[in-house]
PDB file of N, CA and C in Angstrom:
ATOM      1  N   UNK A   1     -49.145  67.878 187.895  1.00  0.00           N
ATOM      2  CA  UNK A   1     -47.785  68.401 187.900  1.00  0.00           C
ATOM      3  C   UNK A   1     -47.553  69.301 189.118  1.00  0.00           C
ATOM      4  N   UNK A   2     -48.566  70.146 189.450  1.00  0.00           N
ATOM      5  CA  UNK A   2     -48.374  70.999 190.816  1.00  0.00           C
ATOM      6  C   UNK A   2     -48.241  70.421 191.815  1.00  0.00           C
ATOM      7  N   UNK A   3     -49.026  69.230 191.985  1.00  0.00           N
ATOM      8  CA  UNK A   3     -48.712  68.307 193.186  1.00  0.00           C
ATOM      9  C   UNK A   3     -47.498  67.385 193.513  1.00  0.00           C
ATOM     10  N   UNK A   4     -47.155  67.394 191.970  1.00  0.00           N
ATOM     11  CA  UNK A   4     -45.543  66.504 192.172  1.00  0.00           C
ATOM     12  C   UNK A   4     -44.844  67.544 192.504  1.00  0.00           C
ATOM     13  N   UNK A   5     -45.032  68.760 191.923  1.00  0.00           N
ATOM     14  CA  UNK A   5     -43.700  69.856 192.711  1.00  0.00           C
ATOM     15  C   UNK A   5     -43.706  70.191 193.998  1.00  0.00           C
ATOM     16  N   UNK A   6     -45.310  70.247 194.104  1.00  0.00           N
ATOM     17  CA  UNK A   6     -45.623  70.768 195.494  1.00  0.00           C
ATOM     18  C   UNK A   6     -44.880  69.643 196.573  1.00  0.00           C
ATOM     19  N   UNK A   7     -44.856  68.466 196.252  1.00  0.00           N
ATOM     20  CA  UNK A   7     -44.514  67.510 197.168  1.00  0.00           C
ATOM     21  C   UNK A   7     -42.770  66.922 196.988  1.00  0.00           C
ATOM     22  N   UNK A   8     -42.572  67.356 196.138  1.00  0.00           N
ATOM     23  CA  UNK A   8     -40.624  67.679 196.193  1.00  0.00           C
ATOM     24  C   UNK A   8     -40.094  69.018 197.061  1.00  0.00           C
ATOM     25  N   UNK A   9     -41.011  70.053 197.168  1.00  0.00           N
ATOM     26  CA  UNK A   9     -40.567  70.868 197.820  1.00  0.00           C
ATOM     27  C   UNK A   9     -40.743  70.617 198.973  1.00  0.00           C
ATOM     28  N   UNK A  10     -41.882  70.107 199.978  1.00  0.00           N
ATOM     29  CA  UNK A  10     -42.304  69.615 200.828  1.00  0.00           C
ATOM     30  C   UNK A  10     -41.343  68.757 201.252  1.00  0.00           C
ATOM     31  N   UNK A  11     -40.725  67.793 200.626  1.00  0.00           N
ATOM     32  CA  UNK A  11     -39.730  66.642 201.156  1.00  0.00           C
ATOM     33  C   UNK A  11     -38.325  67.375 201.114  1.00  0.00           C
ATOM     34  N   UNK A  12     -38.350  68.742 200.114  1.00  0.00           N
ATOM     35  CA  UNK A  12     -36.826  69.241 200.404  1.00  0.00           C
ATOM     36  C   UNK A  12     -36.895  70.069 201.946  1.00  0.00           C
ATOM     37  N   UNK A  13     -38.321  70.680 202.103  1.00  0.00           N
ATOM     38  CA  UNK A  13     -37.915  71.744 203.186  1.00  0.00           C
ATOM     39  C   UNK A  13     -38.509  70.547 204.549  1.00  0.00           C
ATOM     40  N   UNK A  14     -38.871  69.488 204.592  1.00  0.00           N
ATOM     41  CA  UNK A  14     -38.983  68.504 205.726  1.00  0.00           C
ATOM     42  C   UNK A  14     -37.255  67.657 206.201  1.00  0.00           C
ATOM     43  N   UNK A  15     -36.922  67.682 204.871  1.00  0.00           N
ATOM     44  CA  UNK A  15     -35.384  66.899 205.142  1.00  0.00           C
ATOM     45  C   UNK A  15     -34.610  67.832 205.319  1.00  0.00           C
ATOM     46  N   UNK A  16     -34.781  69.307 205.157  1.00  0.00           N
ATOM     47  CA  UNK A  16     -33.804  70.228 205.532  1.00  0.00           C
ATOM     48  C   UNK A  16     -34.390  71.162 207.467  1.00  0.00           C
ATOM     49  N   UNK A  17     -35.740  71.179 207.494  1.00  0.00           N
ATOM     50  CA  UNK A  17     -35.962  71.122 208.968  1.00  0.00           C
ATOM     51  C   UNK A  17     -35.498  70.175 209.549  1.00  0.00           C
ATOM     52  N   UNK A  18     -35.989  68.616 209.701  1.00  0.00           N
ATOM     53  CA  UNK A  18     -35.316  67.564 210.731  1.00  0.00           C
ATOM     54  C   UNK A  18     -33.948  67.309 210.686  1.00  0.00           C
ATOM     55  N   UNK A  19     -33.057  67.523 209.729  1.00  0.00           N
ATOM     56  CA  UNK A  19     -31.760  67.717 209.967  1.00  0.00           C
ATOM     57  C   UNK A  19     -30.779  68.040 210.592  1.00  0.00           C
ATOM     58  N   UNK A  20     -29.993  67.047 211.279  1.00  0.00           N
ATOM     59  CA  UNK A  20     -29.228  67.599 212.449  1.00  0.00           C
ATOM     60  C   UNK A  20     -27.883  68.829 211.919  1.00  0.00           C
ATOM     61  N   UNK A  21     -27.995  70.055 212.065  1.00  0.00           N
ATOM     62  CA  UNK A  21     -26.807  70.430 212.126  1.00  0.00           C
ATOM     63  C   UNK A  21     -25.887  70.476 213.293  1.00  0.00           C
ATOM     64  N   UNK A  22     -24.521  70.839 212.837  1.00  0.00           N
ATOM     65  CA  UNK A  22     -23.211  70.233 213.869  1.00  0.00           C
ATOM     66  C   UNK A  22     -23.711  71.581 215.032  1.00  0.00           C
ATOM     67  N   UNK A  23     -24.310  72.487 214.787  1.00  0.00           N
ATOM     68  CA  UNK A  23     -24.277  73.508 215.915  1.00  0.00           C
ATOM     69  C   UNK A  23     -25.180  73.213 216.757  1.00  0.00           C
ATOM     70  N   UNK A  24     -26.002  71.906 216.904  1.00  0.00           N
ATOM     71  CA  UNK A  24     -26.875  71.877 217.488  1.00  0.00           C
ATOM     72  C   UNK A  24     -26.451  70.393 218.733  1.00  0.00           C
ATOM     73  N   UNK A  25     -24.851  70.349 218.088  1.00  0.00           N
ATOM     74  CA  UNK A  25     -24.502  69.244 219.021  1.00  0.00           C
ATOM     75  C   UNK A  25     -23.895  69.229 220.442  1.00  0.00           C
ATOM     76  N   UNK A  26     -22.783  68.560 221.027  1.00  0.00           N
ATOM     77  CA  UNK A  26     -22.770  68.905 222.331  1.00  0.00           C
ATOM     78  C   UNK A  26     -21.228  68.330 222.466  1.00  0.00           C
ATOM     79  N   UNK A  27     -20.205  68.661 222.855  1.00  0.00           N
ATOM     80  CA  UNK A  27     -19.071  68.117 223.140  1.00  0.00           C
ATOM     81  C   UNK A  27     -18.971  67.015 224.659  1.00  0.00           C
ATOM     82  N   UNK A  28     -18.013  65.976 224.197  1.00  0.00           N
ATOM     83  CA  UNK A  28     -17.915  65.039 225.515  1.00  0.00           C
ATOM     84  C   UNK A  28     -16.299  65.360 225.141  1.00  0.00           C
ATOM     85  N   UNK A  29     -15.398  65.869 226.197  1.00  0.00           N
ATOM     86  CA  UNK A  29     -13.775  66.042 226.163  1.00  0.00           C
ATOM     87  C   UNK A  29     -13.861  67.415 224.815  1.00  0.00           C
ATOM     88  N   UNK A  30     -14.435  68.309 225.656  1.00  0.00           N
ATOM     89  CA  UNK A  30     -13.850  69.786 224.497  1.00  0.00           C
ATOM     90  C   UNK A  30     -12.494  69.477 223.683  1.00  0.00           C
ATOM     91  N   UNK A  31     -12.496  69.425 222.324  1.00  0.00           N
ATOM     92  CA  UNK A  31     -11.272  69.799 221.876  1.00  0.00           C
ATOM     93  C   UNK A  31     -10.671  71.348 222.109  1.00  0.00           C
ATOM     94  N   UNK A  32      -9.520  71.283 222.271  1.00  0.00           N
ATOM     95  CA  UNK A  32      -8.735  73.655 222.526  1.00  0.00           C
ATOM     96  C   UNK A  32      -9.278  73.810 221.142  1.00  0.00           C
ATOM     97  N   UNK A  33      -9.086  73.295 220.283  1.00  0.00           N
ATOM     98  CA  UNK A  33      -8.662  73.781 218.834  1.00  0.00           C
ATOM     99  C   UNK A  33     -10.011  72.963 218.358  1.00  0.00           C
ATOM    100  N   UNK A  34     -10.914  74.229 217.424  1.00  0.00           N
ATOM    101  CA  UNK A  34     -12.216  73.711 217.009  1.00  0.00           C
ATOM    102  C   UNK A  34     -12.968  74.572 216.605  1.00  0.00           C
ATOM    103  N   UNK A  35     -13.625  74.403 215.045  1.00  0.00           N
ATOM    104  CA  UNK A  35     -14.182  75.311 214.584  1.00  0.00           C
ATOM    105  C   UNK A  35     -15.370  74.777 212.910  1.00  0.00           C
ATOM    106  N   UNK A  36     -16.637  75.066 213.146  1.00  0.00           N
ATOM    107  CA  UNK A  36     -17.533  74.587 212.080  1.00  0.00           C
ATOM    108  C   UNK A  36     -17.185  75.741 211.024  1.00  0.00           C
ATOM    109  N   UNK A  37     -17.138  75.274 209.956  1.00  0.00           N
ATOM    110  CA  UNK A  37     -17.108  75.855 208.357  1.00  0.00           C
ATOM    111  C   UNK A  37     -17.793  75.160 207.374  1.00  0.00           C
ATOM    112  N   UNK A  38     -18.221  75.634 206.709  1.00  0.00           N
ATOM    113  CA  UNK A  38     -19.021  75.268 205.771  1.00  0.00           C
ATOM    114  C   UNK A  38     -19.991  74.092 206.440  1.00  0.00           C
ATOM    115  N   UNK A  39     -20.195  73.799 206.695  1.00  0.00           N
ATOM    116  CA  UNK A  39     -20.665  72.544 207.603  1.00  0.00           C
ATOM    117  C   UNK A  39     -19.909  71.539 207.370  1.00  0.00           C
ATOM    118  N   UNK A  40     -18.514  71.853 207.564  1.00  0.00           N
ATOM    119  CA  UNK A  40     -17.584  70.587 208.487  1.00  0.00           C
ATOM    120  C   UNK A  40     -16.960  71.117 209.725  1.00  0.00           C
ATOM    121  N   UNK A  41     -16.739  70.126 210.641  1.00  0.00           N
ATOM    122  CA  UNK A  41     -16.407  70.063 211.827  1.00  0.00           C
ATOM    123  C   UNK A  41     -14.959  69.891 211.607  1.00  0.00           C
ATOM    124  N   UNK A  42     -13.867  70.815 212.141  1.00  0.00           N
ATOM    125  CA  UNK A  42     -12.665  70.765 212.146  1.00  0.00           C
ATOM    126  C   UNK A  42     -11.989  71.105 213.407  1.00  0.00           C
ATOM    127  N   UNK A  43     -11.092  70.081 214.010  1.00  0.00           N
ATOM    128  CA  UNK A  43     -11.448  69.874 215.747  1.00  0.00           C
ATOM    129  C   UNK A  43      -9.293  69.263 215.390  1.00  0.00           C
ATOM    130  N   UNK A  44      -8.851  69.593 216.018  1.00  0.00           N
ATOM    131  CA  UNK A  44      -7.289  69.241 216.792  1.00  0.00           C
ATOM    132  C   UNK A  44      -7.302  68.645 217.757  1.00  0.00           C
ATOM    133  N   UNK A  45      -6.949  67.200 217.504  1.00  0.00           N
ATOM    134  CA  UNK A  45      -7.031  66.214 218.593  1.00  0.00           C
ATOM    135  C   UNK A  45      -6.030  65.991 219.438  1.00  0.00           C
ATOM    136  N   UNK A  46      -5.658  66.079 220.850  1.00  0.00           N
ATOM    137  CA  UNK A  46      -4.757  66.417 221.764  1.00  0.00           C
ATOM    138  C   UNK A  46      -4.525  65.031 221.505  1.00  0.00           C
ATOM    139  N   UNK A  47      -2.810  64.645 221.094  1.00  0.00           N
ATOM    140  CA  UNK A  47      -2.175  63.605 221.397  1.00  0.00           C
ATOM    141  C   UNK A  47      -2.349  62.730 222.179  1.00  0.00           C
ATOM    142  N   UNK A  48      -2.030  61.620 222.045  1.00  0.00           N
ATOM    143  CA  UNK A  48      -2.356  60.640 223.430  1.00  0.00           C
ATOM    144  C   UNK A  48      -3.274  60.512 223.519  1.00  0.00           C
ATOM    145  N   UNK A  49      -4.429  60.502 222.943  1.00  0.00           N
ATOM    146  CA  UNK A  49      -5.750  60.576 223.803  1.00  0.00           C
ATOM    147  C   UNK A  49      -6.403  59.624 222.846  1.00  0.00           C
ATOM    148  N   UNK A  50      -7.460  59.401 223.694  1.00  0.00           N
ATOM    149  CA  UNK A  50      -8.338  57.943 222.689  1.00  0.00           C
ATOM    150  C   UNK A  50      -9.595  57.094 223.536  1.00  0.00           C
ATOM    151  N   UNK A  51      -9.702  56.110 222.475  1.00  0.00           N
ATOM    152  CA  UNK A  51     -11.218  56.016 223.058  1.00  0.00           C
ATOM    153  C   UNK A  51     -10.835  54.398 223.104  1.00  0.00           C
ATOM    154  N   UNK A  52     -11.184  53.566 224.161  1.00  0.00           N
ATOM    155  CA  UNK A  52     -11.141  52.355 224.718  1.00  0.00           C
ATOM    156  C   UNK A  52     -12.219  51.930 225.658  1.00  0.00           C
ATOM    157  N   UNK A  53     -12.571  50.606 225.118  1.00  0.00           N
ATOM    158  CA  UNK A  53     -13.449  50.076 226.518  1.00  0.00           C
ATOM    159  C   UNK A  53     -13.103  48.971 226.378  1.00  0.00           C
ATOM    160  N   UNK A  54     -12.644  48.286 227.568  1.00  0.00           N
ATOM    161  CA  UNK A  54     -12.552  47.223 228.527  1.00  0.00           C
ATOM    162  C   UNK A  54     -11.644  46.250 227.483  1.00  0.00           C
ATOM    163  N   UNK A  55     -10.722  47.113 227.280  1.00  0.00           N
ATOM    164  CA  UNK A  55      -9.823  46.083 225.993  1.00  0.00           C
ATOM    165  C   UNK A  55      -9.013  44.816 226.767  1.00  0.00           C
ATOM    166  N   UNK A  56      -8.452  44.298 226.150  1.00  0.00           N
ATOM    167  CA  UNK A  56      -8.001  42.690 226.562  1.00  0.00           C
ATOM    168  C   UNK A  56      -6.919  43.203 227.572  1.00  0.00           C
ATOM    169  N   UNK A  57      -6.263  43.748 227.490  1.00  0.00           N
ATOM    170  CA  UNK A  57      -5.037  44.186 228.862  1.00  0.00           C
ATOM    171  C   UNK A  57      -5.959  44.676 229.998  1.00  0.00           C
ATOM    172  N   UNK A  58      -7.338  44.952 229.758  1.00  0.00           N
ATOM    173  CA  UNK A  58      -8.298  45.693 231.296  1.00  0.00           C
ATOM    174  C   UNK A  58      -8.129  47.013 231.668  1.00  0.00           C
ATOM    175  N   UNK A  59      -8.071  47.490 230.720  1.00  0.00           N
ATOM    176  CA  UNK A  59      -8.681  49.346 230.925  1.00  0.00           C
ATOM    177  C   UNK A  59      -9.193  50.004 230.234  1.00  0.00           C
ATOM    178  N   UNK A  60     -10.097  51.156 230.723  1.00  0.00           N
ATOM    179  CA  UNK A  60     -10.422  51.637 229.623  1.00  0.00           C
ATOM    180  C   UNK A  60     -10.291  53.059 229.942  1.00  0.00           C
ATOM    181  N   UNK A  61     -10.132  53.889 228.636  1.00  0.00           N
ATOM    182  CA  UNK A  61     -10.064  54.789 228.494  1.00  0.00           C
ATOM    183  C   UNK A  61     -10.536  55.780 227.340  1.00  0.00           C
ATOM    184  N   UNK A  62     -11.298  56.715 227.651  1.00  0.00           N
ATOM    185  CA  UNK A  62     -11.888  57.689 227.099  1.00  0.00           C
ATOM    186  C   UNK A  62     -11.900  59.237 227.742  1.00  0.00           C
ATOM    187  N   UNK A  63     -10.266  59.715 226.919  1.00  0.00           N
ATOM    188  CA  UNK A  63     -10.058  61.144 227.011  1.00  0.00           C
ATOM    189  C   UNK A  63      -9.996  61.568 225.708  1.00  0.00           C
ATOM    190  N   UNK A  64     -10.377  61.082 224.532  1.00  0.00           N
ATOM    191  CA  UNK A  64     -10.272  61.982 223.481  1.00  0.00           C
ATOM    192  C   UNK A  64     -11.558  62.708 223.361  1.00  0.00           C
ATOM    193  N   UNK A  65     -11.358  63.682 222.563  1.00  0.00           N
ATOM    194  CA  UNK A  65     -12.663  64.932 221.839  1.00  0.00           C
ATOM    195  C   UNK A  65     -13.982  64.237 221.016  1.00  0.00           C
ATOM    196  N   UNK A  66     -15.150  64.364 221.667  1.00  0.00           N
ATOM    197  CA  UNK A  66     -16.289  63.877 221.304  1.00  0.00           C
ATOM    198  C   UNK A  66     -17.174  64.656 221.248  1.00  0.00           C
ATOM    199  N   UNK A  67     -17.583  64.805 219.521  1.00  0.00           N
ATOM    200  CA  UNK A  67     -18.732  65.717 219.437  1.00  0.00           C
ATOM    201  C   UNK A  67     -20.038  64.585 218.899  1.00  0.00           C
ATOM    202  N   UNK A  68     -21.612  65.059 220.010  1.00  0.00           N
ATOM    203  CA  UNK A  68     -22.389  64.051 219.527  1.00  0.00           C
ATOM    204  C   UNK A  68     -23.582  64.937 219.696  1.00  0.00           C
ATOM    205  N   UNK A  69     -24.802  64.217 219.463  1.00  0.00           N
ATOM    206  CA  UNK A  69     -26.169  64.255 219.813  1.00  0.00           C
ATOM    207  C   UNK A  69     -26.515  62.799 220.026  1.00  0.00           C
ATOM    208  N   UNK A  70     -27.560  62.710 220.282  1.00  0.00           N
ATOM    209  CA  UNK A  70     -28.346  61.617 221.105  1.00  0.00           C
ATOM    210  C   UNK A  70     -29.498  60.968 220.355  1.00  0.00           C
ATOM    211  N   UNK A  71     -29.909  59.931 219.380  1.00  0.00           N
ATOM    212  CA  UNK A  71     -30.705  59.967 218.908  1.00  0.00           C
ATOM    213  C   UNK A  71     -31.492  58.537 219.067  1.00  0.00           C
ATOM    214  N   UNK A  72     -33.015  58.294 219.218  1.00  0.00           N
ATOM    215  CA  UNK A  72     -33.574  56.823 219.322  1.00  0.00           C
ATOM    216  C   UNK A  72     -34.237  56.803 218.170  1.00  0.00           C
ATOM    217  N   UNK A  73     -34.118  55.313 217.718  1.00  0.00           N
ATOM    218  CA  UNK A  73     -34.582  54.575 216.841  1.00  0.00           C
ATOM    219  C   UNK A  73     -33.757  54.536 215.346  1.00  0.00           C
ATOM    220  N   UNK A  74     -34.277  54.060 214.426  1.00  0.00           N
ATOM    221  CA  UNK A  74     -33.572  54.470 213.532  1.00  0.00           C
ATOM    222  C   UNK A  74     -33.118  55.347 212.708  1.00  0.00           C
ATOM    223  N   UNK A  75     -32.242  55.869 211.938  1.00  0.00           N
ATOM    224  CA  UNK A  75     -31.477  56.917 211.476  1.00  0.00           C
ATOM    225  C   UNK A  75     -30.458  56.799 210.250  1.00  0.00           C
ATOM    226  N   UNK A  76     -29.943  57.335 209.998  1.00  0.00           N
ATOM    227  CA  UNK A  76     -29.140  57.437 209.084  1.00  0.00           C
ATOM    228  C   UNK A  76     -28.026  58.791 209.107  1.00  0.00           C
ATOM    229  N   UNK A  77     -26.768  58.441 208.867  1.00  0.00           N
ATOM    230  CA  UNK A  77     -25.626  59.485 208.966  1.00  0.00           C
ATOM    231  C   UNK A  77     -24.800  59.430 207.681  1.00  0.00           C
ATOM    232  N   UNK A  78     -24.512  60.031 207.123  1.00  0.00           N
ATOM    233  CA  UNK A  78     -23.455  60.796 206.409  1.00  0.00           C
ATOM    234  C   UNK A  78     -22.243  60.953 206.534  1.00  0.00           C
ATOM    235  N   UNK A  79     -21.143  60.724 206.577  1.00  0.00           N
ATOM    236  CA  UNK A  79     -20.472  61.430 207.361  1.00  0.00           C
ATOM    237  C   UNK A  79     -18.916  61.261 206.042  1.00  0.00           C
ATOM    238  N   UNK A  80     -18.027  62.345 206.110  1.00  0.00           N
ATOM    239  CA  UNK A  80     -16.638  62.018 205.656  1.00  0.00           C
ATOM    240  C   UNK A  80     -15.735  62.351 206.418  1.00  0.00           C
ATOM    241  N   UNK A  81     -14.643  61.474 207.355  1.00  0.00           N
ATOM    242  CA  UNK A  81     -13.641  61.035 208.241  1.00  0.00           C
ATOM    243  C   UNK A  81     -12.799  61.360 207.335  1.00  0.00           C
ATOM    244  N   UNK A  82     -11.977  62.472 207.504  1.00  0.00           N
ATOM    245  CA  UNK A  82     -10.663  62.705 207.219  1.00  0.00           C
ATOM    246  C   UNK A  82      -9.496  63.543 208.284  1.00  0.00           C
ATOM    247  N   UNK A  83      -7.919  62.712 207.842  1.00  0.00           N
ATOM    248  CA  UNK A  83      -7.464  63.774 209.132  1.00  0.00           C
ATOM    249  C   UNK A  83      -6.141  63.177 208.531  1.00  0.00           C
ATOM    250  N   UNK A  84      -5.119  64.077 209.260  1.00  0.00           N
ATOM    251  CA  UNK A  84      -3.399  64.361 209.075  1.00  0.00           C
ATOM    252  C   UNK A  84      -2.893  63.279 210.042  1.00  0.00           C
ATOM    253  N   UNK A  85      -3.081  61.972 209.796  1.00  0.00           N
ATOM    254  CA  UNK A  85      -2.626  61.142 210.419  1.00  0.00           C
ATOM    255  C   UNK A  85      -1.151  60.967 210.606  1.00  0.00           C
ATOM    256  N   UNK A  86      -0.136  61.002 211.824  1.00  0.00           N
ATOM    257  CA  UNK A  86       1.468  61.138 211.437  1.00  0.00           C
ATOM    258  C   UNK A  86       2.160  59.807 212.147  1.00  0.00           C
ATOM    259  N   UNK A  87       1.074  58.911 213.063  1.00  0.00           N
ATOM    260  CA  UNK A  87       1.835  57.784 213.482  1.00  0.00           C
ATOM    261  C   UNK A  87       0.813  56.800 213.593  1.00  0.00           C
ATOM    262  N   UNK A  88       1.395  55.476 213.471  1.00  0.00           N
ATOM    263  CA  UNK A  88       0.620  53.948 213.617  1.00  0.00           C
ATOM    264  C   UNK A  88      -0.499  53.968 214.569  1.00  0.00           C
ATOM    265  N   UNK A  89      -1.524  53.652 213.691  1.00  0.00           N
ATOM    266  CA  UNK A  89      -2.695  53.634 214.908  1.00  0.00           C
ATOM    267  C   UNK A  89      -2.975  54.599 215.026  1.00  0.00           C
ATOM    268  N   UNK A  90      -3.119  56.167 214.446  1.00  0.00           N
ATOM    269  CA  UNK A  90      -3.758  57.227 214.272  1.00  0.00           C
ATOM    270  C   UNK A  90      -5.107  56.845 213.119  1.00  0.00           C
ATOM    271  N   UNK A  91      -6.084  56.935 213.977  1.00  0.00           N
ATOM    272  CA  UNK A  91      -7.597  56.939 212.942  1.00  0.00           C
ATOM    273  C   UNK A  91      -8.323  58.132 214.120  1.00  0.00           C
ATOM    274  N   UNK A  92      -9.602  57.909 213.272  1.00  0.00           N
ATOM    275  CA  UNK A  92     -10.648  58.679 213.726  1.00  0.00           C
ATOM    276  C   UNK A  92     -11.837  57.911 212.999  1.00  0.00           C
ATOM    277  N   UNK A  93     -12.887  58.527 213.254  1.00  0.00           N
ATOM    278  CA  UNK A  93     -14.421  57.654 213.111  1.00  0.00           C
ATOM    279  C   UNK A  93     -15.470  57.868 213.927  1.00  0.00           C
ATOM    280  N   UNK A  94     -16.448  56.781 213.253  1.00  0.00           N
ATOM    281  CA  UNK A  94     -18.127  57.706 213.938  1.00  0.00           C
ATOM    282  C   UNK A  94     -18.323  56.437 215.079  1.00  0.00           C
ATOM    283  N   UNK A  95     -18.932  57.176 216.146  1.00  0.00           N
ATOM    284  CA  UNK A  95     -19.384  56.424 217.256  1.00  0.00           C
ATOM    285  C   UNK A  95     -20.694  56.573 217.620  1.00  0.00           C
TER     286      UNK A  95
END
């Protein structure tokens, strides 16, 4: 029994060391407006702006707010995408 606890605690404080938190990430296009709470990321996305590559009309563009880290091999993310969407074609999502 000590060894099964011993080794749940072990896997809680190993999955809570390797864990990426958001403060440890890096912005690509600073959002003005941006701030971690509770551990969510809450960021004001400057109008107009967005993320495109090499779409069928031939341009691309990437000026919207990108918060990331860098990671190889395999992984796994979490994540819940929510936002005050007010016109067609307003999303957000993981890249």
């Amino acid at each position: 029994m000590k060894k099964l606890l011993f080794g749940l605690l072990m896997a809680v404080v190993a999955q809570t060391s390797f864990a990426q938190t958001l403060e440890k990430m890096q912005w690509f296009n600073e959002s003005e407006q941006w701030e971690i709470k509770d551990k969510t990321l809450l960021m004001f996305v400057t109008p107009q702006s967005d993320y495109w590559r090499i779409s069928h009309y031939g341009f691309t563009v990437d000026d919207a707010p990108f918060y990331y880290a860098t990671y190889g091999g395999e992984f796994e993310a979490k994540v819940k995408v929510t936002g005050d969407y007010k016109a067609r074609f307003d999303q957000a999502g993981l890249m």
